[in-house]
Protein backbone atom coordinates (compact mmCIF):
# COMPACT_ATOMS: atom_id res chain seq x y z
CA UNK A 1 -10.49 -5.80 -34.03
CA UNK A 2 -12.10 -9.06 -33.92
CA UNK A 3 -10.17 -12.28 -33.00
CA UNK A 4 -11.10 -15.57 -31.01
CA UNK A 5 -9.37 -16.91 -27.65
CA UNK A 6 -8.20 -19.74 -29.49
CA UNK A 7 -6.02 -17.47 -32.41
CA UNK A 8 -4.69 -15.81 -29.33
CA UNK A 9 -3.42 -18.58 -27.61
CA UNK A 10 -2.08 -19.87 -30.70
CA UNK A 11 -0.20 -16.39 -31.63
CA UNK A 12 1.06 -16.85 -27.75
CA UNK A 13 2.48 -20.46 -28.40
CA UNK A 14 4.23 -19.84 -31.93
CA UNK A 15 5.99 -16.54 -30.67
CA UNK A 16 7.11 -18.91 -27.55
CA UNK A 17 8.29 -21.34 -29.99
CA UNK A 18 10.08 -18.45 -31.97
CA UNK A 19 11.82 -17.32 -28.68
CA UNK A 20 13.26 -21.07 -27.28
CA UNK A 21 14.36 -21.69 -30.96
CA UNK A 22 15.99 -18.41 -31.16
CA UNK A 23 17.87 -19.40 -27.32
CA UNK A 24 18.72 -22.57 -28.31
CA UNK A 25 20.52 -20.36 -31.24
CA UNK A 26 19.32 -22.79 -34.25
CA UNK A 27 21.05 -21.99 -37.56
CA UNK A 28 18.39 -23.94 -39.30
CA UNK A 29 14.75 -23.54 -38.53
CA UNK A 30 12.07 -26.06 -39.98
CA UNK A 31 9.74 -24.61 -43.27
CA UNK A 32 6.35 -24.84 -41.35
CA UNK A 33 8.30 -23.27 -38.53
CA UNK A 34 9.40 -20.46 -40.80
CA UNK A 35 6.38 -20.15 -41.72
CA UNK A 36 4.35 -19.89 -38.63
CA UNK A 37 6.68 -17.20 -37.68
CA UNK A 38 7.11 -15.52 -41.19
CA UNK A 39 3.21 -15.55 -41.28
CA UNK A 40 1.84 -15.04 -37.91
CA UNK A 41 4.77 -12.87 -36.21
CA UNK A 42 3.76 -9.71 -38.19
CA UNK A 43 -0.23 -10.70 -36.83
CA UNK A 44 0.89 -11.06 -33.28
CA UNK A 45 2.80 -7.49 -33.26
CA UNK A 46 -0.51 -5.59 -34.27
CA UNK A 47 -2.10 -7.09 -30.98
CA UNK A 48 0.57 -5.09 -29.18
CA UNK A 49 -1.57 -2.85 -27.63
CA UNK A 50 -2.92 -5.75 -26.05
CA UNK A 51 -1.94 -7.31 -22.73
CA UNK A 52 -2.92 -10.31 -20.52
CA UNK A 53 -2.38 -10.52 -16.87
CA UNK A 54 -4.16 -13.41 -14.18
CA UNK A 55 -3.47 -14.50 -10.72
CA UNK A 56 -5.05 -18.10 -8.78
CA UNK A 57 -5.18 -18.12 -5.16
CA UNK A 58 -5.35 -21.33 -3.99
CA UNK A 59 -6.07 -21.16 -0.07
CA UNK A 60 -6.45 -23.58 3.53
CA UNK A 61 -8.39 -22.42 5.76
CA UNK A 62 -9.76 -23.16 9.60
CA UNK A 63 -12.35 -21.58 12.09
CA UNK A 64 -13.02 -22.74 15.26
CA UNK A 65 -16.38 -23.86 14.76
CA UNK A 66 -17.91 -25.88 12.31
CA UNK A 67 -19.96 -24.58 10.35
CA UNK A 68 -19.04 -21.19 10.91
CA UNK A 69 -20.48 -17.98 9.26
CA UNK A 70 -18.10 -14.73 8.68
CA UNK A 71 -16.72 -13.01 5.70
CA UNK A 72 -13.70 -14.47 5.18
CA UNK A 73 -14.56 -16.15 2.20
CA UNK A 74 -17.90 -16.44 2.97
CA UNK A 75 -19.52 -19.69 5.29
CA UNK A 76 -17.98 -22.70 6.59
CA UNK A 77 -20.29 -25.83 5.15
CA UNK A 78 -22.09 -27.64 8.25
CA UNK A 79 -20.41 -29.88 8.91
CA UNK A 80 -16.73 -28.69 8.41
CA UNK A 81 -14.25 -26.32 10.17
CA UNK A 82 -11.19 -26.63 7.65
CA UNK A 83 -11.08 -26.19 3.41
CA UNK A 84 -9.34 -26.07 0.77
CA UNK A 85 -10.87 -23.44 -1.69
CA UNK A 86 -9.76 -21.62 -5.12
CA UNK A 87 -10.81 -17.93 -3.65
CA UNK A 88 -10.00 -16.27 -7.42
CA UNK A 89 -8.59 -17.50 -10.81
CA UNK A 90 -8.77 -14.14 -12.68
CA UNK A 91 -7.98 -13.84 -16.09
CA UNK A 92 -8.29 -10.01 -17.22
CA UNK A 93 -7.32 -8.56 -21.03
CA UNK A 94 -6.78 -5.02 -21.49
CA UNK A 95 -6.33 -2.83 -24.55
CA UNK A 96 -4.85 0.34 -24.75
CA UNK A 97 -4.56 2.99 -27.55
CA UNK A 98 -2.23 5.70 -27.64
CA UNK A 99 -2.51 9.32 -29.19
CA UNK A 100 0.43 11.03 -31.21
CA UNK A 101 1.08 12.64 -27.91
CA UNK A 102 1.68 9.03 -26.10
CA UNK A 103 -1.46 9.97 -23.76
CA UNK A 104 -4.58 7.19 -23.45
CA UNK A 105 -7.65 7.35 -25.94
CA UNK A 106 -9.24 4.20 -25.51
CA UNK A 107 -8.98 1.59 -22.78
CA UNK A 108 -10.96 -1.56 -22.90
CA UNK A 109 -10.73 -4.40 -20.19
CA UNK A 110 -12.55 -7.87 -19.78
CA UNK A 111 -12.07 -9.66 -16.67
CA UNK A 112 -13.73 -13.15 -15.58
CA UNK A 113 -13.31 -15.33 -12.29
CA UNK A 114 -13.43 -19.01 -12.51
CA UNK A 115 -13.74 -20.86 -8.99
CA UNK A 116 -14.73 -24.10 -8.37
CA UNK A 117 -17.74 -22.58 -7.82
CA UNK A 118 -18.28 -21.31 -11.56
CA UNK A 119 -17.37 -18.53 -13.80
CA UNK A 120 -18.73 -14.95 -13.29
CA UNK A 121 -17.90 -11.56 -14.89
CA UNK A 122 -15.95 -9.60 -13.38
CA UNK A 123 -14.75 -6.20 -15.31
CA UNK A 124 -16.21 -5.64 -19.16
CA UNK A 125 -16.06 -1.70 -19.88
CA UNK A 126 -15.18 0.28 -22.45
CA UNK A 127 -13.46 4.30 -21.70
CA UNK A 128 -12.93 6.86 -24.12
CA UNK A 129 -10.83 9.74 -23.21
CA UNK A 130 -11.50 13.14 -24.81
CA UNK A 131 -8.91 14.40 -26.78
CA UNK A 132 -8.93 17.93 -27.54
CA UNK A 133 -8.09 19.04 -23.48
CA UNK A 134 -7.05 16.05 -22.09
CA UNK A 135 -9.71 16.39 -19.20
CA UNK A 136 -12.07 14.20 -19.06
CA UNK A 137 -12.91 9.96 -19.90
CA UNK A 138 -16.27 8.34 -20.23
CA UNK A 139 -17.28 4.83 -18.78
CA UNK A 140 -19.35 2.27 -19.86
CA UNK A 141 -20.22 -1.27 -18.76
CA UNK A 142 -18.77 -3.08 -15.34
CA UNK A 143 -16.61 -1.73 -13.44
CA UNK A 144 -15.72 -0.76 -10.14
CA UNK A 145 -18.10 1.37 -8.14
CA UNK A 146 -16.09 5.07 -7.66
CA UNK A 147 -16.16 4.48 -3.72
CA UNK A 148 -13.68 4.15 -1.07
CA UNK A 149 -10.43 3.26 -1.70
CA UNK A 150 -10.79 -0.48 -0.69
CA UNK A 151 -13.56 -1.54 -3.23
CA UNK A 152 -10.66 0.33 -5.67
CA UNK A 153 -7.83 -1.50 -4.26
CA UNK A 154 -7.62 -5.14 -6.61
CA UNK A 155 -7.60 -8.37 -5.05
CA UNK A 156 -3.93 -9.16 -6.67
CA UNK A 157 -1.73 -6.48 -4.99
CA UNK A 158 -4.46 -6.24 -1.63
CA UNK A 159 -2.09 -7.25 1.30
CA UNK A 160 -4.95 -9.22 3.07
CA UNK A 161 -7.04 -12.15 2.58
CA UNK A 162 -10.74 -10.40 2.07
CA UNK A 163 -11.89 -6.85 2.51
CA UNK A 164 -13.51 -5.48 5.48
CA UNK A 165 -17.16 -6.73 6.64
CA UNK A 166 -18.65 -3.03 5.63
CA UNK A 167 -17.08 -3.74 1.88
CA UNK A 168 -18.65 -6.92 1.68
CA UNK A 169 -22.20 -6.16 2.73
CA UNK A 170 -22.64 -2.67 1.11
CA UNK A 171 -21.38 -2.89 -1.77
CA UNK A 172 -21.13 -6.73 -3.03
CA UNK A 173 -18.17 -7.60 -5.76
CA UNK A 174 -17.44 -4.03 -5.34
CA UNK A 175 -18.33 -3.53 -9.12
CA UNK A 176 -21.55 -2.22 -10.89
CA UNK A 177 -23.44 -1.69 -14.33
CA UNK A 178 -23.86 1.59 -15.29
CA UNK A 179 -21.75 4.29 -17.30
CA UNK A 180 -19.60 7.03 -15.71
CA UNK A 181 -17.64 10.66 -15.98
CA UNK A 182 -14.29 10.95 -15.02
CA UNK A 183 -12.51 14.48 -14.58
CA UNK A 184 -8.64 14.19 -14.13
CA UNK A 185 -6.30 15.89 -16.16
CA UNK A 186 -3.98 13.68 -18.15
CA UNK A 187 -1.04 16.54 -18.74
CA UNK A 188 1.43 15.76 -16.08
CA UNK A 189 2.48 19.72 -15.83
CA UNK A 190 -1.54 20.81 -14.89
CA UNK A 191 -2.01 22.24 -11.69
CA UNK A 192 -4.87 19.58 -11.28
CA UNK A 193 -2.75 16.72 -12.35
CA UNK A 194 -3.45 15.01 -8.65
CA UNK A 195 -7.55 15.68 -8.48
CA UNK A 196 -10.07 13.37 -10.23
CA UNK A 197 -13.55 13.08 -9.61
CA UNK A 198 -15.58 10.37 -10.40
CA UNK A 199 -19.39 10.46 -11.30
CA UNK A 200 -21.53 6.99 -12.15
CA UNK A 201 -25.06 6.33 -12.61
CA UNK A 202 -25.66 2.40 -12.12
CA UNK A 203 -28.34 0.02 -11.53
CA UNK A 204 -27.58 -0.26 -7.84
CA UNK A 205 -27.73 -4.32 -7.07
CA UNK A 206 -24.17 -4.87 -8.74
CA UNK A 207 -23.41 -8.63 -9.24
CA UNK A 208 -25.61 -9.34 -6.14
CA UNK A 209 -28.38 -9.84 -9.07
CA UNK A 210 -28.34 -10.64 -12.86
CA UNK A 211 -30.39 -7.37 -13.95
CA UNK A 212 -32.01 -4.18 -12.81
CA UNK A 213 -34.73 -5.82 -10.57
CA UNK A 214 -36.41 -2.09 -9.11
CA UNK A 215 -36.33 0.53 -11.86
CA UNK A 216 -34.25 2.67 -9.40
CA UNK A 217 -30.44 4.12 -9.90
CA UNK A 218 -27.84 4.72 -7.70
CA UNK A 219 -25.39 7.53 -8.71
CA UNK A 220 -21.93 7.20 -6.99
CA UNK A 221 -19.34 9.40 -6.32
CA UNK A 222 -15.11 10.21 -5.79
CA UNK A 223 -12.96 13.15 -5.04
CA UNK A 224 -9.27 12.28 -4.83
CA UNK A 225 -6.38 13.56 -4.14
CA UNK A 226 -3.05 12.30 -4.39
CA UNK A 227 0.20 14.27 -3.14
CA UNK A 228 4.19 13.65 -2.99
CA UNK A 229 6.57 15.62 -1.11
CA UNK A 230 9.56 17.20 -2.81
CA UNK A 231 11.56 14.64 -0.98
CA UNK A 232 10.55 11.80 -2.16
CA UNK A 233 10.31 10.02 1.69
CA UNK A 234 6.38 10.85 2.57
CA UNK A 235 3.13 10.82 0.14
CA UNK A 236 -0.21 10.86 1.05
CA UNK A 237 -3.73 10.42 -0.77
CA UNK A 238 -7.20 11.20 0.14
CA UNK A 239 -10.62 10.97 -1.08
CA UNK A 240 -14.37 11.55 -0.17
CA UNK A 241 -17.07 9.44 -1.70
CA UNK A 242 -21.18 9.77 -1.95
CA UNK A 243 -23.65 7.32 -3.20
CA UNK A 244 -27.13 7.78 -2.86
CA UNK A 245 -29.54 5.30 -4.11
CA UNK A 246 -32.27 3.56 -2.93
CA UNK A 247 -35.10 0.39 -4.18
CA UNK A 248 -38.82 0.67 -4.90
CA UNK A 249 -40.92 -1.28 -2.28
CA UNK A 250 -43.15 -4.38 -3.39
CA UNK A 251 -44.68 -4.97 -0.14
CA UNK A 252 -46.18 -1.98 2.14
CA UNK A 253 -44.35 -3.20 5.39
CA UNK A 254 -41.99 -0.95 6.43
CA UNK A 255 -39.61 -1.20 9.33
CA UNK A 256 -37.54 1.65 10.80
CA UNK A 257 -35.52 2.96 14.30
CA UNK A 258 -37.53 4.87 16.58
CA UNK A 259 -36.11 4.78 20.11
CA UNK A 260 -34.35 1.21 20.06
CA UNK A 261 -37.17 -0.72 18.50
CA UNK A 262 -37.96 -1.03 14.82
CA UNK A 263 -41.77 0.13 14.46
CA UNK A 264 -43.83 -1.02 11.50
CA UNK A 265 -45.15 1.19 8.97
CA UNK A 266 -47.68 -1.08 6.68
CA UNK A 267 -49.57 1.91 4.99
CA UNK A 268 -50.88 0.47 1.31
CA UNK A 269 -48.93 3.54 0.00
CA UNK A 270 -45.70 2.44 0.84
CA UNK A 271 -45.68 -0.24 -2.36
CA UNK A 272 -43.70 1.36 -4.67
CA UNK A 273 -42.16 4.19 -1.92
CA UNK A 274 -38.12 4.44 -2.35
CA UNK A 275 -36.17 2.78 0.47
CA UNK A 276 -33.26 4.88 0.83
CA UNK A 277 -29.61 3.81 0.69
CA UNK A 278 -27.16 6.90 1.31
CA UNK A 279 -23.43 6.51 2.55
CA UNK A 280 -20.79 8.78 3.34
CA UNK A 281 -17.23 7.53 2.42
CA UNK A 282 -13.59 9.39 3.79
CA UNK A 283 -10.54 7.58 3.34
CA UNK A 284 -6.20 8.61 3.67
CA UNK A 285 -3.23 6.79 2.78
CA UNK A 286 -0.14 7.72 4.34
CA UNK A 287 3.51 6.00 3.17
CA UNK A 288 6.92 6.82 4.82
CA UNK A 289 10.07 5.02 3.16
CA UNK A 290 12.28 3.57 6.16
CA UNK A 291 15.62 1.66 5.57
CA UNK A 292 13.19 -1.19 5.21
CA UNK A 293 11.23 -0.12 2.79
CA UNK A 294 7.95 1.75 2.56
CA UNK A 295 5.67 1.90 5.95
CA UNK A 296 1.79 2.63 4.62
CA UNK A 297 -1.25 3.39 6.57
CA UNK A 298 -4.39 3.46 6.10
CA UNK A 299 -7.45 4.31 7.34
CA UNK A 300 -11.40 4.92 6.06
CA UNK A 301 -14.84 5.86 7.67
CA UNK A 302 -17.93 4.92 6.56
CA UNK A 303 -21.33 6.07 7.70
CA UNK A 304 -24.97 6.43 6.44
CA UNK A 305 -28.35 4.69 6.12
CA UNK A 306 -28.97 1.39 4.41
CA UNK A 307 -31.94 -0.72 3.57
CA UNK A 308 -31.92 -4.43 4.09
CA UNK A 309 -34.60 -6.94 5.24
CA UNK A 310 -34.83 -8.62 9.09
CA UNK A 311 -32.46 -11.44 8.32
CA UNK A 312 -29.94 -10.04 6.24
CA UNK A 313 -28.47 -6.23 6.12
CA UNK A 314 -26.83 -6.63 2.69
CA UNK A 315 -28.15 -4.65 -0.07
CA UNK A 316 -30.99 -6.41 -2.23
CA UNK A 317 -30.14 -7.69 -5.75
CA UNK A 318 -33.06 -9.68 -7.15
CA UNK A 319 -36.84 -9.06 -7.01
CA UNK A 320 -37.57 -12.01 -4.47
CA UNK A 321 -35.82 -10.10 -2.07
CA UNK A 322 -37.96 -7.51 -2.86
CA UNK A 323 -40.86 -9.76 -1.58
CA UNK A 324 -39.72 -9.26 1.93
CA UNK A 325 -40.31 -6.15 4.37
CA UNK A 326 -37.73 -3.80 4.50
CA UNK A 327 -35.90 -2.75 7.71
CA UNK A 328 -34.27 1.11 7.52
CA UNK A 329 -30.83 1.47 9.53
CA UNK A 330 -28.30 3.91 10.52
CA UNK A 331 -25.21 2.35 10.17
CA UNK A 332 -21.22 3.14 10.53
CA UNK A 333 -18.25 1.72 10.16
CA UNK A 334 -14.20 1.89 10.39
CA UNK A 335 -11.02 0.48 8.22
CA UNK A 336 -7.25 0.80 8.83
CA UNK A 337 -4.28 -1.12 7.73
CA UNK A 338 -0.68 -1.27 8.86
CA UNK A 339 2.33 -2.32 6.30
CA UNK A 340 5.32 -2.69 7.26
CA UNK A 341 8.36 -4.60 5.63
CA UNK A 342 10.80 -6.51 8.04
CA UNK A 343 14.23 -7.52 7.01
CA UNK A 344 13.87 -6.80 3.37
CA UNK A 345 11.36 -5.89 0.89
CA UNK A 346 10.14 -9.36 -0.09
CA UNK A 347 9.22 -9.53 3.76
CA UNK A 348 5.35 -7.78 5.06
CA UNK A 349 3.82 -7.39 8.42
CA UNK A 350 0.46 -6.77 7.63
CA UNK A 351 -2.41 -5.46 10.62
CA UNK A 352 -6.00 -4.70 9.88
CA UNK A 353 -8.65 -3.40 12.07
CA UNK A 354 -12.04 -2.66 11.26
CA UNK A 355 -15.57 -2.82 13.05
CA UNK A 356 -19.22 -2.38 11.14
CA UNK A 357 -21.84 -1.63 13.46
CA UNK A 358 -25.27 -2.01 11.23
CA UNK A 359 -27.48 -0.46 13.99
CA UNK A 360 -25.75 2.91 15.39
CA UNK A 361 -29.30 3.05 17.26
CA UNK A 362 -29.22 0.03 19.25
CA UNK A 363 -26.12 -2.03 21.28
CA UNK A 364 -25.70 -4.80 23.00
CA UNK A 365 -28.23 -6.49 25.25
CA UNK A 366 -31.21 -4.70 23.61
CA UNK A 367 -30.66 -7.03 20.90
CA UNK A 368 -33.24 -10.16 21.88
CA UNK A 369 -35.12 -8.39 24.10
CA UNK A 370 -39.10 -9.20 23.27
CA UNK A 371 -41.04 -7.13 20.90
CA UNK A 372 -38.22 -4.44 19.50
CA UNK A 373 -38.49 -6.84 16.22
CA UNK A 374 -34.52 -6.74 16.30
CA UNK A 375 -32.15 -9.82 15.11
CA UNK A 376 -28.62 -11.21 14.72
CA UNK A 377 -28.64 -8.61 11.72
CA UNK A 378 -28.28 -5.79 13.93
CA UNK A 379 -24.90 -7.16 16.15
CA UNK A 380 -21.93 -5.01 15.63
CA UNK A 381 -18.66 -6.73 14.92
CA UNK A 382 -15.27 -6.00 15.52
CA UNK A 383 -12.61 -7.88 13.40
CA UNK A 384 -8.28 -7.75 14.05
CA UNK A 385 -5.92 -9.12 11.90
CA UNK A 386 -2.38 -9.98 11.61
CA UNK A 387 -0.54 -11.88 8.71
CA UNK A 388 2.63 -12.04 7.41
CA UNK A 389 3.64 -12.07 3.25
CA UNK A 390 6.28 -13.36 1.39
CA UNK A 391 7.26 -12.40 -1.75
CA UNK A 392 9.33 -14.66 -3.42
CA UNK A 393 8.96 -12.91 -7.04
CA UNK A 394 7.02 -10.80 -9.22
CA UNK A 395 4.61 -14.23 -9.86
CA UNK A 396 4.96 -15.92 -6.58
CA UNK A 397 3.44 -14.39 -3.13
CA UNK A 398 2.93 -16.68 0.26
CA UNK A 399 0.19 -15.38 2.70
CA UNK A 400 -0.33 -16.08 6.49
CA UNK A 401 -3.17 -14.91 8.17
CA UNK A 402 -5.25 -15.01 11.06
CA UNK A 403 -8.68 -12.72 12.16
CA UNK A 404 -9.59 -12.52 15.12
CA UNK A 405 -13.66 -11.74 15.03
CA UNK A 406 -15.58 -10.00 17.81
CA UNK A 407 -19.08 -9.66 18.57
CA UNK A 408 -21.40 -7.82 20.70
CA UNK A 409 -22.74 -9.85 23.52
CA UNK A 410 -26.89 -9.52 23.19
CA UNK A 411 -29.49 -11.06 24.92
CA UNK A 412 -30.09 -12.68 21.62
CA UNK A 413 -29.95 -16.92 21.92
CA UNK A 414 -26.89 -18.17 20.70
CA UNK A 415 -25.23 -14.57 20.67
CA UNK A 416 -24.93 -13.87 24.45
CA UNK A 417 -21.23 -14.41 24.43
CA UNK A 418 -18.38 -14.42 21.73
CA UNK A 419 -19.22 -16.97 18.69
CA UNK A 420 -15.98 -19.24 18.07
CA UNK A 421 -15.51 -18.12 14.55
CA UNK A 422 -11.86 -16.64 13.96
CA UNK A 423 -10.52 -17.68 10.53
CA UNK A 424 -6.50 -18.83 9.92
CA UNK A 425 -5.91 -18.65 5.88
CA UNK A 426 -2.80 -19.84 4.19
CA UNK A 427 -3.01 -18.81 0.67
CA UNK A 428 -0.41 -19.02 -2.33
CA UNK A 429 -0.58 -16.76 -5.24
CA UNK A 430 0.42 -17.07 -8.71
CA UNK A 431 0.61 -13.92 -11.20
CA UNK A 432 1.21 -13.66 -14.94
């Protein structure tokens, strides 16, 4: 079905024309009225299968420092320790068709963000789901990498500001190009209704980079589980995630752990060598209903190896980055939330915890010390927060919050104590 923003937000207009008239119970309705409706209503009901949805989150935020660097919403311009910032302005359309049998067959989504920064893509797949045993769905396009139940967990229902530093750095706007296999069975009665795994082949630098910049893949993948209890007052779900990937060397230096110095390796032979990238994912969800409403946990793990240059540990996405020597590190790192209503639903306590550690080899004051070729990239950082929600309506949410960001003391200048860089964000939140 082809048809143009601009017929759309027409067809949205008339049939909110149609429904004031029809409140304001006219007896007599204008001809080009009638005929807007008479014409276009019949038009607007085939796009049924069609639905819009959006949020904006306008935000304030402070750090101690000016200038500060971090993760909550990225750094703090030189010379400023307070901003106002539009962190998303999502606009997503999704399309949905129905079998006889009222299960999915195809599902289609398109989702852009528009900042003050710019517009960028930020879902655009098709997914066909085969028919004949209700098993299994195919993938194609952008969408979110099967990992972890954080990158899964959207930006419009997440209960805090960002997600956690690990999320950020490994895998960068969480989504990917690449086509994927999905095995869950869609008959509610199946004894595997509650398993799906998830397999994807991608190009590996998601929307760190415009287009496969190192002829290598990454394949990616989910088990989950999801459970309730008879009783409906405790369910839990779990899941395990792999990706192994990996980019193609341009230059033959080559820098990895052995003892707690990185030693080079500058053989000719390593131009072209794969630098690996390999992480282990385990995650739960736990959620008890109180008299106040629903107490969740969570809590994920994440461990592996990941290949980054001297200045930066975040994976690669363009080939000037590929310019640079590589450094190889063991890395590990740890997620939880706490959720708890007070009062009444509308009302959310909301702590997070998590710490990434990009060096599992190496702590503290080894980092500086002369000739172990290490940097600021290899500090481990501890982050708490605490914020409190509000929701006023199904369109309306008000947001607190305040991190509290750790580092490692090092014997690295300007890192031998804690930075002053916690964050305070006050954000508002409209949905549609």
């Amino acid at each position: 079905m082809k048809f143009s923003f601009r017929a759309i937000f027409l067809l949205m207009v008339v049939f909110s024309v149609e429904r004031t008239l029809a409140q304001q119970q006219f007896t007599t309705i204008p001809d080009t009225s009638l005929f807007m409706v008479d014409t276009l209503r019949p038009l607007l009901l085939k796009l049924g299968n069609v639905q819009f949805s959006g949020y904006l989150q306008p935000q304030y935020q402070w750090t101690e420092t000016k200038g500060a660097k971090g993760f909550a919403a990225g750094d703090f311009s030189a010379n400023a320790n307070n901003r106002f910032s539009l962190r998303r302005g999502r606009l997503r359309i999704d399309y949905l068709k129905l079998n006889a049998k009222k299960l999915p067959k195809v599902y289609f989504v398109f989702q852009f963000d528009g900042t003050e920064r710019g517009v960028f893509i930020r879902d655009f797949f098709g997914r066909y789901y085969e028919q004949k045993w209700g098993l299994i769905s195919f993938t194609a396009g952008m969408f979110a990498r099967p990992f972890s139940y954080e990158v899964n967990w959207s930006s419009a229902v997440r209960e805090t500001p960002e997600r956690g530093r690990v999320t950020q750095i490994m895998m960068p706007t969480e989504r990917d190009l690449g086509a994927m296999i999905t095995f869950q069975p869609k008959r509610l009665k199946s004894l595997l209704s509650r398993v799906a795994l998830d397999l994807a082949v991608s190009n590996g630098q998601g929307l760190a980079g415009p287009v496969e910049f190192d002829n290598h893949k990454d394949f990616t993948s989910r088990l989950s589980f999801v459970r309730a209890s008879h009783f409906e007052k405790f369910d839990m779900s779990a899941s395990v995630g792999y990706l192994k990937g990996g980019l193609n060397q341009a230059v033959s230096q080559r820098y990895t752990m052995t003892g707690n110095a990185f030693v080079l390796d500058s053989n000719p032979s390593n131009v072209g060598r794969l630098a690996p990238r390999e992480y282990y994912e385990a995650d739960i969800q736990l959620r008890f209903k109180t008299k106040w409403g629903i107490t969740e946990l969570r809590g994920e793990y994440w461990m592996g190896t990941q290949t980054g240059q001297q200045g930066s540990n975040k994976s690669p996405g363009t080939t000037g980055e590929l310019a640079n020597p590589v450094y190889i590190r063991r890395f590990d790192a740890f997620i939880c939330y706490f959720i708890q209503p007070i009062i009444n639903p509308k009302w959310q306590i909301v702590v997070k915890y998590d710490w990434f550690d990009p060096n599992t080899k190496i702590g503290g004051n080894t980092i500086g010390q002369t000739g172990l070729n290490l940097s600021d990239t290899d500090i481990k950082y501890q982050t708490l927060g605490f914020g409190l929600n509000y929701y006023m309506n199904p369109n309306l949410k008000f947001m607190a919050y305040y991190d509290m960001i750790r580092n490692e003391n090092t014997s690295l200048k300007g890192y031998e104590k804690e930075m002053k860089d916690d964050v305070m964000t006050l954000r508002v939140q409209f949905m549609f």
